[in-house]
Protein backbone atom coordinates (compact mmCIF):
# COMPACT_ATOMS: atom_id res chain seq x y z
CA UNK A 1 15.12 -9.59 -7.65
CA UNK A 2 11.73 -10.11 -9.41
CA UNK A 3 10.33 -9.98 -5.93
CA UNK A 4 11.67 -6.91 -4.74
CA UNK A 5 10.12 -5.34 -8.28
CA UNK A 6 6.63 -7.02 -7.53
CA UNK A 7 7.10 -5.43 -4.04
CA UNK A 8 7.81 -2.04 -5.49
CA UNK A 9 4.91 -2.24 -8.45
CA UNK A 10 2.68 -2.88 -5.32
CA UNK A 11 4.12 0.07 -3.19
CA UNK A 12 3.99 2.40 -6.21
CA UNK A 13 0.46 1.10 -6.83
CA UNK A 14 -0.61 1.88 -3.37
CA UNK A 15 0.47 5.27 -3.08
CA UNK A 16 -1.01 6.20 -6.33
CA UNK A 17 -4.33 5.02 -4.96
CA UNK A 18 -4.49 6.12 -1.68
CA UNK A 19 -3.90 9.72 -3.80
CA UNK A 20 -6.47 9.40 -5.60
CA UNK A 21 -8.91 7.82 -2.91
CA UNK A 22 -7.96 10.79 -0.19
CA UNK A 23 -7.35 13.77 -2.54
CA UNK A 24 -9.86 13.27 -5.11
CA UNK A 25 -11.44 16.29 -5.16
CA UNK A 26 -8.54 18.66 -4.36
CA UNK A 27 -6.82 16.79 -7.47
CA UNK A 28 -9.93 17.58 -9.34
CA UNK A 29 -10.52 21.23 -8.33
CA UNK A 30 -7.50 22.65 -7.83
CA UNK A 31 -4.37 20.30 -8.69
CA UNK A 32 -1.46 22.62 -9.04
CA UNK A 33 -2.20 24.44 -5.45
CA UNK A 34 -3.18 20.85 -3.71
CA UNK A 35 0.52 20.01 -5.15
CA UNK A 36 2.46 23.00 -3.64
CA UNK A 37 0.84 22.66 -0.38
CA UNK A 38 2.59 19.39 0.07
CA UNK A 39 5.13 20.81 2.01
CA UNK A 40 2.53 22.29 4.41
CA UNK A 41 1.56 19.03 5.13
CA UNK A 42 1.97 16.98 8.86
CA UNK A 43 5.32 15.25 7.94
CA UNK A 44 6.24 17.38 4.97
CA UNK A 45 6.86 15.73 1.44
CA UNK A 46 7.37 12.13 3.08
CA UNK A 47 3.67 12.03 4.16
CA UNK A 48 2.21 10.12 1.10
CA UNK A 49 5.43 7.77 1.48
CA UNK A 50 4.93 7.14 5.24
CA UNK A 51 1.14 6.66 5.01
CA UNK A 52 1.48 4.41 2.08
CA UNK A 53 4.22 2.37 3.69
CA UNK A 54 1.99 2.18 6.75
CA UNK A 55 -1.04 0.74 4.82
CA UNK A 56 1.59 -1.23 3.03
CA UNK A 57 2.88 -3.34 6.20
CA UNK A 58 -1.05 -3.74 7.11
CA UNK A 59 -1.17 -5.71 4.05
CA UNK A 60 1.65 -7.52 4.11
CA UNK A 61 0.60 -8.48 7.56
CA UNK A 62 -2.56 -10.17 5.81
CA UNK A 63 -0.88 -11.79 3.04
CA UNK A 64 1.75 -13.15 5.34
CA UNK A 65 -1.61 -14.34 7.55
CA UNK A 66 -3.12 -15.61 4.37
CA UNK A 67 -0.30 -17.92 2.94
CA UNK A 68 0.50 -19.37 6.51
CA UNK A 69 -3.15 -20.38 6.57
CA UNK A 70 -2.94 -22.11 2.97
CA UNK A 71 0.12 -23.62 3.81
CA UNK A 72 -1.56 -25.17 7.11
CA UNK A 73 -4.43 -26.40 4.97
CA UNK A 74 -2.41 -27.79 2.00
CA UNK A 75 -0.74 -29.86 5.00
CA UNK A 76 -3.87 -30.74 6.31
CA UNK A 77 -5.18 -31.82 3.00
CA UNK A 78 -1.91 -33.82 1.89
CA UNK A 79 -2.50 -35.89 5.60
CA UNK A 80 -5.95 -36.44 4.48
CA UNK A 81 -7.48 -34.35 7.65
């Protein structure tokens, strides 16, 4: 379970800085109309979720790359290569 809640904390994470990266200046200028124009958007109200989760799996694609890699050169190391 304390997994899954990293997992979240890093989802929620995400999407609140990909906000802030891509809308930066709407957020700044005019918040409350950036806000109700949400629903205007490509894919509605789930477009911040589905871009996040895609950025999400791009990075979980790299971690999973990264630890496979350690684990191959803690192996490595333990055989004295």
């Amino acid at each position: 379970m304390r997994r899954v809640k990293q997992e979240v904390v890093i989802y929620l994470f995400l999407l609140l800085f990909l906000c802030v990266w891509m809308h930066a200046k709407a957020l700044l200028d005019h918040p409350i109309e950036h806000f109700e124009a949400i629903g205007r958007a490509p894919f509605g109200w789930l477009h911040p979720f589905l871009y996040t989760f895609v950025v999400y799996i791009l990075i979980l694609i790299v971690r999973i790359f990264i630890k496979l890699v350690r684990k191959f050169v803690d192996k490595g190391a333990k055989r004295g290569i």
